[in-house]
PDB file of N, CA and C in Angstrom:
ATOM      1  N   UNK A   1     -10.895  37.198   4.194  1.00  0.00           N
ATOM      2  CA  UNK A   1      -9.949  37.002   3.122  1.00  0.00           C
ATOM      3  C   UNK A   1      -9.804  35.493   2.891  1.00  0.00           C
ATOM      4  N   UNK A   2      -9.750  34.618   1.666  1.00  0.00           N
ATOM      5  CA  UNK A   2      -9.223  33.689   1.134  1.00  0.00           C
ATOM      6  C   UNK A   2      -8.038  33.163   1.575  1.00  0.00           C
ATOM      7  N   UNK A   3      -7.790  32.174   1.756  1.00  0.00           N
ATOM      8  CA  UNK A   3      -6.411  31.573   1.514  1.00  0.00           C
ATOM      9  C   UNK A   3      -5.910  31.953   0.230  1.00  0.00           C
ATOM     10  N   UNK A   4      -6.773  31.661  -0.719  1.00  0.00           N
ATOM     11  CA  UNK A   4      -5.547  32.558  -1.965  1.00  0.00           C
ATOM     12  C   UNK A   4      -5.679  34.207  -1.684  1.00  0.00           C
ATOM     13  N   UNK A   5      -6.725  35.235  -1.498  1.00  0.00           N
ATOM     14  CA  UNK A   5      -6.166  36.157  -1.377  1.00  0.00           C
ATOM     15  C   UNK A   5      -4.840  36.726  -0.410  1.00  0.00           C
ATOM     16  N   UNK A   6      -4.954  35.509   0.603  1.00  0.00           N
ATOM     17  CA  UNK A   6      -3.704  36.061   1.732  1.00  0.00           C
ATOM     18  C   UNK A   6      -2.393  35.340   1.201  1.00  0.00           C
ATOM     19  N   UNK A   7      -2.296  34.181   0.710  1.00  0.00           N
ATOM     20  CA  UNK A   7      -1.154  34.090  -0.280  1.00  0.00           C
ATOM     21  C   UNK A   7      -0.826  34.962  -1.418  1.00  0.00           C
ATOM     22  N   UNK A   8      -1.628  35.868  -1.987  1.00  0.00           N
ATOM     23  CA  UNK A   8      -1.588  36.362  -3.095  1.00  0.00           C
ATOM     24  C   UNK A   8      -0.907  37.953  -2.360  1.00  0.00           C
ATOM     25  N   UNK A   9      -1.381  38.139  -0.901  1.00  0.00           N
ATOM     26  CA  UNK A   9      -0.774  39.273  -0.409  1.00  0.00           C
ATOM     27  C   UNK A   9       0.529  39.356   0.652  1.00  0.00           C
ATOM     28  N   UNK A  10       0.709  37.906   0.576  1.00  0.00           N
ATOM     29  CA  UNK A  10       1.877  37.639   1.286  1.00  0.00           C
ATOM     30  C   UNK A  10       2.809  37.231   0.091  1.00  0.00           C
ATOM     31  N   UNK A  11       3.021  36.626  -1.058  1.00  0.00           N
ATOM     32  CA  UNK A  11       3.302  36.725  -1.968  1.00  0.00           C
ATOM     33  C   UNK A  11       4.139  38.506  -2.777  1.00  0.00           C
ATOM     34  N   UNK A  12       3.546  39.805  -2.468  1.00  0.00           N
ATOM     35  CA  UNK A  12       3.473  40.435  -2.781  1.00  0.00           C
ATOM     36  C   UNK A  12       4.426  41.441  -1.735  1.00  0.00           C
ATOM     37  N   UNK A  13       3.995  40.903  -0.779  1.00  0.00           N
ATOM     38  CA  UNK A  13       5.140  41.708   0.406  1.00  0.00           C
ATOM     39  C   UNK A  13       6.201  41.141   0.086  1.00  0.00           C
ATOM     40  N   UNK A  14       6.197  39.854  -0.070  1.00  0.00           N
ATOM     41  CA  UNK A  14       7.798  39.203  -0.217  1.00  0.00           C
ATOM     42  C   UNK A  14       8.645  39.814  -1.288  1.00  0.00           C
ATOM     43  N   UNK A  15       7.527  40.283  -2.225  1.00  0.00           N
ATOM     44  CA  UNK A  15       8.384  41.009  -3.740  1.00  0.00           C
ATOM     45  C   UNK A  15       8.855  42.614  -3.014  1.00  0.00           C
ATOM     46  N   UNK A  16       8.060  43.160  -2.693  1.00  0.00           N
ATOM     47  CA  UNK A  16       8.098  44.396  -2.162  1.00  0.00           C
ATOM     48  C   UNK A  16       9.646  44.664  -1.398  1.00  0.00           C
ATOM     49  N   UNK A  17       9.518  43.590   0.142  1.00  0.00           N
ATOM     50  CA  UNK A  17      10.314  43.579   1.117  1.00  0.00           C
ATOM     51  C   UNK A  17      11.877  43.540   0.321  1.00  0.00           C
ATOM     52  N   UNK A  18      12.160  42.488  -1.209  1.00  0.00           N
ATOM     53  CA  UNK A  18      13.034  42.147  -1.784  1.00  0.00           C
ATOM     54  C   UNK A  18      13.753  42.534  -2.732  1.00  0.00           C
ATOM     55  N   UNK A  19      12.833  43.897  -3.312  1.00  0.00           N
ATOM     56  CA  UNK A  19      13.033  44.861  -4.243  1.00  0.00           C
ATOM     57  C   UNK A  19      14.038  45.891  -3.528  1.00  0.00           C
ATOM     58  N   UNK A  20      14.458  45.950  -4.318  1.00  0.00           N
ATOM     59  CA  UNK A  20      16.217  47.108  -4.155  1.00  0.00           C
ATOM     60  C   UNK A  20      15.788  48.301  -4.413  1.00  0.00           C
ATOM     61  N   UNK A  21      16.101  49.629  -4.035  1.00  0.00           N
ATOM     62  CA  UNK A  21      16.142  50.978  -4.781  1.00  0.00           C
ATOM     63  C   UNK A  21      17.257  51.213  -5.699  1.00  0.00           C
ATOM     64  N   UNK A  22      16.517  52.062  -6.602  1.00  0.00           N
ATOM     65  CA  UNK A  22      17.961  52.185  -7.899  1.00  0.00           C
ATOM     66  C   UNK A  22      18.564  53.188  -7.551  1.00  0.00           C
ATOM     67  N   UNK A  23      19.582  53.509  -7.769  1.00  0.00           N
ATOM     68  CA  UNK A  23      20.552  54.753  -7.959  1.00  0.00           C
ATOM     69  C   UNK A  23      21.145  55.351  -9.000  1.00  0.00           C
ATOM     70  N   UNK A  24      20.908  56.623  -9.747  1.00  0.00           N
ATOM     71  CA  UNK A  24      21.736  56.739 -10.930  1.00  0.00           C
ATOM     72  C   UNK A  24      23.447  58.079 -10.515  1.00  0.00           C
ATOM     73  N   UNK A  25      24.164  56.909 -11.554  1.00  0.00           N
ATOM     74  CA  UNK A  25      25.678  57.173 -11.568  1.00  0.00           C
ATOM     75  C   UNK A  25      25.511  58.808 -11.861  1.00  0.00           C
ATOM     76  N   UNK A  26      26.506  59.249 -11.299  1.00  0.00           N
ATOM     77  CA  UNK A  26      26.827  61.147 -11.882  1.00  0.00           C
ATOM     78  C   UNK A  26      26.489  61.114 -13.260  1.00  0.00           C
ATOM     79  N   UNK A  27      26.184  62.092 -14.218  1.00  0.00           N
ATOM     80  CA  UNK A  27      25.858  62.185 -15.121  1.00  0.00           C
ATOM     81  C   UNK A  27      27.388  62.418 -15.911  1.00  0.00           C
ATOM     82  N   UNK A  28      27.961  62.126 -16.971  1.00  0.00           N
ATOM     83  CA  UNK A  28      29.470  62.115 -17.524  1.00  0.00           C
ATOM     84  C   UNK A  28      30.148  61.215 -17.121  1.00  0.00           C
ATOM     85  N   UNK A  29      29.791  60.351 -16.329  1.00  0.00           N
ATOM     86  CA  UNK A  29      30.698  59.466 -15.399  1.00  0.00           C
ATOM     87  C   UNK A  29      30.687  58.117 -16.240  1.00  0.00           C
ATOM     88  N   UNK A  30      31.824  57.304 -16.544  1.00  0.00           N
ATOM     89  CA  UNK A  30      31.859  56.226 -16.224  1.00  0.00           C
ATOM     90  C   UNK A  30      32.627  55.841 -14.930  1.00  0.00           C
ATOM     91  N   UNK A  31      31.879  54.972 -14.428  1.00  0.00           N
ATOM     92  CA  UNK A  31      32.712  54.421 -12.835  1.00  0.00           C
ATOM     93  C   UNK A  31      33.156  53.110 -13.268  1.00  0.00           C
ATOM     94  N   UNK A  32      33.919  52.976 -12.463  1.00  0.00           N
ATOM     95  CA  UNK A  32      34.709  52.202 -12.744  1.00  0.00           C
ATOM     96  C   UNK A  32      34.570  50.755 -10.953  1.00  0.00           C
ATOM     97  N   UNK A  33      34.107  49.701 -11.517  1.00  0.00           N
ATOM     98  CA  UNK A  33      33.378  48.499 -10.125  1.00  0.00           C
ATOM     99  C   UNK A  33      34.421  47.713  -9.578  1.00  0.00           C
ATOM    100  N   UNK A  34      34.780  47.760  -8.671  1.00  0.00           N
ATOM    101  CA  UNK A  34      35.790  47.359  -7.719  1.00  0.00           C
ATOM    102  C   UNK A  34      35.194  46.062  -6.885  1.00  0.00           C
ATOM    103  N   UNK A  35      36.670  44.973  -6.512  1.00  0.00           N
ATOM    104  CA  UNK A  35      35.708  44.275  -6.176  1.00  0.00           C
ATOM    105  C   UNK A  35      35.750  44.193  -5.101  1.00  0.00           C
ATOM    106  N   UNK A  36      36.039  45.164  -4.043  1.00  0.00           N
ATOM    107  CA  UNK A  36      36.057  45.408  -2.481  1.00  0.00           C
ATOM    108  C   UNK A  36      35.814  47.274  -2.358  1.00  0.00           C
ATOM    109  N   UNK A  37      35.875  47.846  -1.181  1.00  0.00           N
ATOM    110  CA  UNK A  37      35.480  48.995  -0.794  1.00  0.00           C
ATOM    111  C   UNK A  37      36.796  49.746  -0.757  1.00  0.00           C
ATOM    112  N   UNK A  38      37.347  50.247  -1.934  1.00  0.00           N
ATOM    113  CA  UNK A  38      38.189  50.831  -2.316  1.00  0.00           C
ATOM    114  C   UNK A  38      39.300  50.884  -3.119  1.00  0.00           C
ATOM    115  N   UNK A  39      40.019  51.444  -4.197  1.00  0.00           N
ATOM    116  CA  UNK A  39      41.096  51.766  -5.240  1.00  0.00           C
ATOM    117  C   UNK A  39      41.787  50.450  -5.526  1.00  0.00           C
ATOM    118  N   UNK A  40      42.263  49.693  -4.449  1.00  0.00           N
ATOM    119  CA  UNK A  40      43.251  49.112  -4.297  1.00  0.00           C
ATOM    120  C   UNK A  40      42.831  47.664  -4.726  1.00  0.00           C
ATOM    121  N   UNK A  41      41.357  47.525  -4.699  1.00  0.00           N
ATOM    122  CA  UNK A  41      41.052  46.493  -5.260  1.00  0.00           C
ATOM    123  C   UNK A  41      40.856  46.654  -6.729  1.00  0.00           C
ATOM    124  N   UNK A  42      40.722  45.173  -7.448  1.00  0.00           N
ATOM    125  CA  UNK A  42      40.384  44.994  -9.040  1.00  0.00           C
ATOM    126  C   UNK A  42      39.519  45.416  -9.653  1.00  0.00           C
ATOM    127  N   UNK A  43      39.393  45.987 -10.436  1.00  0.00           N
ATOM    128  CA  UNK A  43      38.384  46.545 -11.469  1.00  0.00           C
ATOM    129  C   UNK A  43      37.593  45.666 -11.739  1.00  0.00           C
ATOM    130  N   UNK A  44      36.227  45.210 -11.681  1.00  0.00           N
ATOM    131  CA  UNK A  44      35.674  43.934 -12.074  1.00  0.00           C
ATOM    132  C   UNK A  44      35.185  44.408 -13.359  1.00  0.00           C
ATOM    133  N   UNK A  45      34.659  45.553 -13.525  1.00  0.00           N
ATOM    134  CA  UNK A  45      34.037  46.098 -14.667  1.00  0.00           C
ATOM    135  C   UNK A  45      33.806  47.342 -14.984  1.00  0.00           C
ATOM    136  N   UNK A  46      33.355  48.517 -15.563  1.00  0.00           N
ATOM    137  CA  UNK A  46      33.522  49.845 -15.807  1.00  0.00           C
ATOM    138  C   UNK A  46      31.500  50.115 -16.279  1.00  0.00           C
ATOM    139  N   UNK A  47      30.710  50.727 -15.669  1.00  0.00           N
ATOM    140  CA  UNK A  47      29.611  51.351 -15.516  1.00  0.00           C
ATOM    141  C   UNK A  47      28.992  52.088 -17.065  1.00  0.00           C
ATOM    142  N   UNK A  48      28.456  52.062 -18.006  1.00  0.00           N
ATOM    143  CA  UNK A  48      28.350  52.870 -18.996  1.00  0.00           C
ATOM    144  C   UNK A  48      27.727  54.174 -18.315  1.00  0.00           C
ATOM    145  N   UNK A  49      27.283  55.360 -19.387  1.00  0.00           N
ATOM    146  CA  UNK A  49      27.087  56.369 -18.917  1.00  0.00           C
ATOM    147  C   UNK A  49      25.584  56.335 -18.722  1.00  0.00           C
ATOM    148  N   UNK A  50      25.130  57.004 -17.920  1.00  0.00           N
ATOM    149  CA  UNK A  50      23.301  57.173 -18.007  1.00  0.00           C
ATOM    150  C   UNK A  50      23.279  55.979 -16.638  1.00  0.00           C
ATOM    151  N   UNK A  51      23.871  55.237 -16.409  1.00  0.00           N
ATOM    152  CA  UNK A  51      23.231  54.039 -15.397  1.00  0.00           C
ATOM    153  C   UNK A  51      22.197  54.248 -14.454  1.00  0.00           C
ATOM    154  N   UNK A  52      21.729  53.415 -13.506  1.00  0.00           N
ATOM    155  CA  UNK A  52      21.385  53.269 -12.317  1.00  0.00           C
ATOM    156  C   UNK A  52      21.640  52.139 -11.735  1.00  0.00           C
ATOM    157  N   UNK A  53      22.216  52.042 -10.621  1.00  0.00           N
ATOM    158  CA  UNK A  53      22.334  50.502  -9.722  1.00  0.00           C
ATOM    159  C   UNK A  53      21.996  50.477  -8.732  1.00  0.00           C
ATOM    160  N   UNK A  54      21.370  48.949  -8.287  1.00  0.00           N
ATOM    161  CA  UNK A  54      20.593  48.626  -7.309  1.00  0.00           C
ATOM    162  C   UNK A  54      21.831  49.170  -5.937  1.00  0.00           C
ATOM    163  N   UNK A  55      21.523  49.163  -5.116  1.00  0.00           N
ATOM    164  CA  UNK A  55      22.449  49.329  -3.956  1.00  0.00           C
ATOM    165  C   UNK A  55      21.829  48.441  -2.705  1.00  0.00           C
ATOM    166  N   UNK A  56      22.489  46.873  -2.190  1.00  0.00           N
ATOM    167  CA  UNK A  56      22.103  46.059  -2.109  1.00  0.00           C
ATOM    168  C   UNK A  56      22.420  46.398  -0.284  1.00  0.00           C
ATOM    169  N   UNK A  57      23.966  47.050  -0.188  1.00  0.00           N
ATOM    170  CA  UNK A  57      24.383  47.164   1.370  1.00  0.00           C
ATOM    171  C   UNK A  57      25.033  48.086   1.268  1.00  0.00           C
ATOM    172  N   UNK A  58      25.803  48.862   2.250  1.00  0.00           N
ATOM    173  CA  UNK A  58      27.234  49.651   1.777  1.00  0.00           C
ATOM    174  C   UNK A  58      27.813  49.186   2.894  1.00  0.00           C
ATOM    175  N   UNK A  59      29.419  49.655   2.875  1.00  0.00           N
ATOM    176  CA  UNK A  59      30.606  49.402   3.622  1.00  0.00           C
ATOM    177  C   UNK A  59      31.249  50.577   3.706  1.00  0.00           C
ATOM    178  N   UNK A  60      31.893  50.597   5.213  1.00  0.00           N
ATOM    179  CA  UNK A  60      32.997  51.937   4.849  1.00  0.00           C
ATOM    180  C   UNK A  60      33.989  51.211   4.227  1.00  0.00           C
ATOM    181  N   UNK A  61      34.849  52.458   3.716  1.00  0.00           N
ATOM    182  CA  UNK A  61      36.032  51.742   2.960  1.00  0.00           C
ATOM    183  C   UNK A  61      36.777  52.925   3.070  1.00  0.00           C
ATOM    184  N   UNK A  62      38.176  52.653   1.722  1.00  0.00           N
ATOM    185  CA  UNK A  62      38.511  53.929   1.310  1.00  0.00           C
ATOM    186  C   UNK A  62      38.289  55.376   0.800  1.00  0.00           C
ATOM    187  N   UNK A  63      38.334  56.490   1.270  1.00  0.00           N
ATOM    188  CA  UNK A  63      37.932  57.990   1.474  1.00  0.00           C
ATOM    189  C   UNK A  63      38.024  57.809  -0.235  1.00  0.00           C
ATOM    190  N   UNK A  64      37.458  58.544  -0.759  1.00  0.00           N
ATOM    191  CA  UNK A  64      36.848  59.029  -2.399  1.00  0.00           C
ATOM    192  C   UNK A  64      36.159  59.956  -2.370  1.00  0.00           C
ATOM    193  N   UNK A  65      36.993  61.274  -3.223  1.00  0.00           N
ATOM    194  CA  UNK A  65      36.089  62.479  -3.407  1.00  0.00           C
ATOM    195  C   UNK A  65      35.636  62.310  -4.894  1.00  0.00           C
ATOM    196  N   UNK A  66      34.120  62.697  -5.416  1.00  0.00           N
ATOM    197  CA  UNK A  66      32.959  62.679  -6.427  1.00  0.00           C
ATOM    198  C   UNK A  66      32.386  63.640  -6.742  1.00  0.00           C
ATOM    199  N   UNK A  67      31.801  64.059  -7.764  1.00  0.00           N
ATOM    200  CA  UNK A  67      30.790  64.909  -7.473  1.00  0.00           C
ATOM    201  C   UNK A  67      29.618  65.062  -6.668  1.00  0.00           C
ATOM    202  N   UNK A  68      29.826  64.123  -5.539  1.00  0.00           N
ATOM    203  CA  UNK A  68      28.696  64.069  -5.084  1.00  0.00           C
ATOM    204  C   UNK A  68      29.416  64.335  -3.496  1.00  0.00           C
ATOM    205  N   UNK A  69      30.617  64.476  -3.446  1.00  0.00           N
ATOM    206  CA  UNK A  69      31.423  64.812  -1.970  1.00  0.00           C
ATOM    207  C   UNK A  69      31.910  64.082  -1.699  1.00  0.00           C
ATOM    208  N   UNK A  70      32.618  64.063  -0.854  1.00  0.00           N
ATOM    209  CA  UNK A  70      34.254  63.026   0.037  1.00  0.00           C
ATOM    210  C   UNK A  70      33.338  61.867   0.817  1.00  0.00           C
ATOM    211  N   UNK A  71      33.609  60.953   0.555  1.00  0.00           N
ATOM    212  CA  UNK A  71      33.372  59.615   1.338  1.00  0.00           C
ATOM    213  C   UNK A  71      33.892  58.812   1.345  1.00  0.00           C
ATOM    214  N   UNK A  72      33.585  57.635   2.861  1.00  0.00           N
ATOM    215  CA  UNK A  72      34.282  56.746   2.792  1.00  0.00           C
ATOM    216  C   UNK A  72      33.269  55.527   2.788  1.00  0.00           C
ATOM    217  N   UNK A  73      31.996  55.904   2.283  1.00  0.00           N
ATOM    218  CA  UNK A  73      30.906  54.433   1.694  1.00  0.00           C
ATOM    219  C   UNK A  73      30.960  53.897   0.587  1.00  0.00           C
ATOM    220  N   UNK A  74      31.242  52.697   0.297  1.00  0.00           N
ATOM    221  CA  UNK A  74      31.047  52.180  -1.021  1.00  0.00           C
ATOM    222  C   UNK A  74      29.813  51.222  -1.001  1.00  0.00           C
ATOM    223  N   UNK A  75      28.910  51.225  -1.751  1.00  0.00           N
ATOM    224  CA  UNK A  75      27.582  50.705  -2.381  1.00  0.00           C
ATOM    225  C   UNK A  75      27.987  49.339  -3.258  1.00  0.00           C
ATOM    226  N   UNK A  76      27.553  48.074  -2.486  1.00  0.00           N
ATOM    227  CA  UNK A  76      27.657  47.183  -2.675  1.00  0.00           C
ATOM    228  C   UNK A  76      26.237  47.020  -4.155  1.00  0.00           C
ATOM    229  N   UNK A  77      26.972  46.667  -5.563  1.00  0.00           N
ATOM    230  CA  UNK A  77      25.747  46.610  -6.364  1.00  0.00           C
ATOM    231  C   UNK A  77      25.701  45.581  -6.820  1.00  0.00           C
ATOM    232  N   UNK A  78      26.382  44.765  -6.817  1.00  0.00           N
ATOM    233  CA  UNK A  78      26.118  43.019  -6.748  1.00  0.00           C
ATOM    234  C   UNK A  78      27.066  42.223  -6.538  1.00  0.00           C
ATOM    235  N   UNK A  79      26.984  40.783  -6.546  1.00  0.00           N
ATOM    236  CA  UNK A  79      27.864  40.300  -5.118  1.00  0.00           C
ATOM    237  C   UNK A  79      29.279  40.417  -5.804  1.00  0.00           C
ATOM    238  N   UNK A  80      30.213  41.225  -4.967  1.00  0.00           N
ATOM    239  CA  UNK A  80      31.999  41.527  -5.048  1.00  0.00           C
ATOM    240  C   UNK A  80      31.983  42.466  -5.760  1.00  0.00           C
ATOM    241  N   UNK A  81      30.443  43.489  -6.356  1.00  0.00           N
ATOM    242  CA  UNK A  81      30.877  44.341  -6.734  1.00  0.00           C
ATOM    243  C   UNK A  81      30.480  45.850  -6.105  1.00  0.00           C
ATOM    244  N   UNK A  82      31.475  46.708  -6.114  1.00  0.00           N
ATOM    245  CA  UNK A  82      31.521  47.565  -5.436  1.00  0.00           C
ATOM    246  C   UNK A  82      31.850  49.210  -5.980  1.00  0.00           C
ATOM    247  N   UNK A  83      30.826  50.378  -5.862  1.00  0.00           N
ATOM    248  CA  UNK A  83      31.347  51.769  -6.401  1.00  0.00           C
ATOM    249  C   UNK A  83      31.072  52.527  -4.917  1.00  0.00           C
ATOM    250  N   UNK A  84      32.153  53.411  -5.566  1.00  0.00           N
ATOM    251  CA  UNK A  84      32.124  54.474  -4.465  1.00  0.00           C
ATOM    252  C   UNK A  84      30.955  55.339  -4.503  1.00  0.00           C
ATOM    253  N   UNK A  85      30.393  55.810  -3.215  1.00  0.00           N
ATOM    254  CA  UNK A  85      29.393  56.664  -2.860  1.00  0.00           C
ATOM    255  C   UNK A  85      29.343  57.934  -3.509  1.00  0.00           C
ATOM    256  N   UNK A  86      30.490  58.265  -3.310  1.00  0.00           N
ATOM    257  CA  UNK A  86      30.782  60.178  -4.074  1.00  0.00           C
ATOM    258  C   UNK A  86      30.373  59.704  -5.880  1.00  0.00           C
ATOM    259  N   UNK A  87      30.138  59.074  -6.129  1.00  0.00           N
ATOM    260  CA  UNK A  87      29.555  58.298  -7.585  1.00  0.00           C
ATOM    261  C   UNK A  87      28.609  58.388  -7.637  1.00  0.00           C
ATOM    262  N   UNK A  88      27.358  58.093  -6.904  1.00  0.00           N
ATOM    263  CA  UNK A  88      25.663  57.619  -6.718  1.00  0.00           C
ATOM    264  C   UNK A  88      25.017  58.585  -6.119  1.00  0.00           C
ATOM    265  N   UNK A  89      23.782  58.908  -6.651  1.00  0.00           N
ATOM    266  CA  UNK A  89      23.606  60.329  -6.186  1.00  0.00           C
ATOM    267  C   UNK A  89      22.275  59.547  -5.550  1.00  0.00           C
ATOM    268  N   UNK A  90      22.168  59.383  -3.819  1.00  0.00           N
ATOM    269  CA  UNK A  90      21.472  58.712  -3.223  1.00  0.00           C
ATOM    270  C   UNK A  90      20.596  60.116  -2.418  1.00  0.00           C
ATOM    271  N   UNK A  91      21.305  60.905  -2.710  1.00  0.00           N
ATOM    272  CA  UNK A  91      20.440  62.362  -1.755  1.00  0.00           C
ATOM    273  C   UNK A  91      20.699  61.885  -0.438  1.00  0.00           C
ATOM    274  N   UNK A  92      21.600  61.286  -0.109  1.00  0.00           N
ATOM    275  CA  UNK A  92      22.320  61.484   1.522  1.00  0.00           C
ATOM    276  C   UNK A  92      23.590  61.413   1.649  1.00  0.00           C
ATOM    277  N   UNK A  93      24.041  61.798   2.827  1.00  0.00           N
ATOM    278  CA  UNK A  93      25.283  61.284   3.166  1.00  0.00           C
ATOM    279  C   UNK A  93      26.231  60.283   3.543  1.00  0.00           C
ATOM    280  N   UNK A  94      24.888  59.817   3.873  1.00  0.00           N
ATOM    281  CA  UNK A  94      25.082  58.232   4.873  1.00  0.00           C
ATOM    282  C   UNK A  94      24.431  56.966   4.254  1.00  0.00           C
ATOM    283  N   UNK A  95      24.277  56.456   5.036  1.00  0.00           N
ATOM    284  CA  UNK A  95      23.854  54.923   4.612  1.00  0.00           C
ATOM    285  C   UNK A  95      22.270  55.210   4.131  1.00  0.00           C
ATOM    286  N   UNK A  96      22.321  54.283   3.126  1.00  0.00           N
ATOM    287  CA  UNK A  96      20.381  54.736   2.265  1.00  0.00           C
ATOM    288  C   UNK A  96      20.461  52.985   2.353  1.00  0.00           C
ATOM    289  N   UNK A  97      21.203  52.489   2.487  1.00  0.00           N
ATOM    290  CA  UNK A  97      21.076  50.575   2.915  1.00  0.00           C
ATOM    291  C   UNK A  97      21.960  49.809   4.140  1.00  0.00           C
ATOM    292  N   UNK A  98      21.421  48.454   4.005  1.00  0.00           N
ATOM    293  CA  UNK A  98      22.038  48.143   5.280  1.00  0.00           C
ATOM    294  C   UNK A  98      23.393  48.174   5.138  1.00  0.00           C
ATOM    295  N   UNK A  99      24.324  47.923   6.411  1.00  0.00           N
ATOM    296  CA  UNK A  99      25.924  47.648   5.995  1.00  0.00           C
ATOM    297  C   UNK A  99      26.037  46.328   5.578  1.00  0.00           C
ATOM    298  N   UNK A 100      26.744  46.641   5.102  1.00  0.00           N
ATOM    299  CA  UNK A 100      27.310  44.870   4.788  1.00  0.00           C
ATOM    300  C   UNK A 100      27.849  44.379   5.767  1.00  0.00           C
ATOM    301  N   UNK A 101      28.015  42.783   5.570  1.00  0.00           N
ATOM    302  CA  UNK A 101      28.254  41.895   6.733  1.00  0.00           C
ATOM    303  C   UNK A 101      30.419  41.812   6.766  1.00  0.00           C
TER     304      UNK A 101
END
């Protein structure tokens, strides 16, 4: 292999390794983005319908029942912003990312 082909494939892991999985919101839903892991924090912004968001970490937080079931994970989708799990239909129960710090 090249020095440029092995930059060109180390280059490529770095995109890979750095790329997020998407998630799409319940279908009817607008959610509503909090800027900590639960109710009590500020609304930073409100989700249109149809979405998907990256899900960067999650946190436990405050319990929230969804159509998607009772939890207490919220999905960190960019920095201070935060939706509840019973929102994101990740096909688990648990963590699909790291926790947050």
């Amino acid at each position: 292999m090249t020095v440029e082909e092995t930059n060109t494939a180390e280059r490529a892991g770095l995109a890979a390794a750095t790329e997020v999985a998407r998630y799409p919101i319940a279908p009817g839903y607008r959610v509503n983005v909090r800027s900590g892991p639960g109710t009590k924090y500020s609304i930073v912004r409100t989700l249109a319908l149809g979405v998907s968001v990256p899900i960067y970490c999650q946190k436990a937080g405050e319990w929230v029942s969804g159509p998607y079931g009772t939890t207490n994970l919220w999905d960190n989708i960019a920095p201070g912003e935060f939706v509840s799990d019973a929102y994101v239909k990740t096909g688990s129960d648990g963590y699909v990312a790291p926790r947050c710090g």
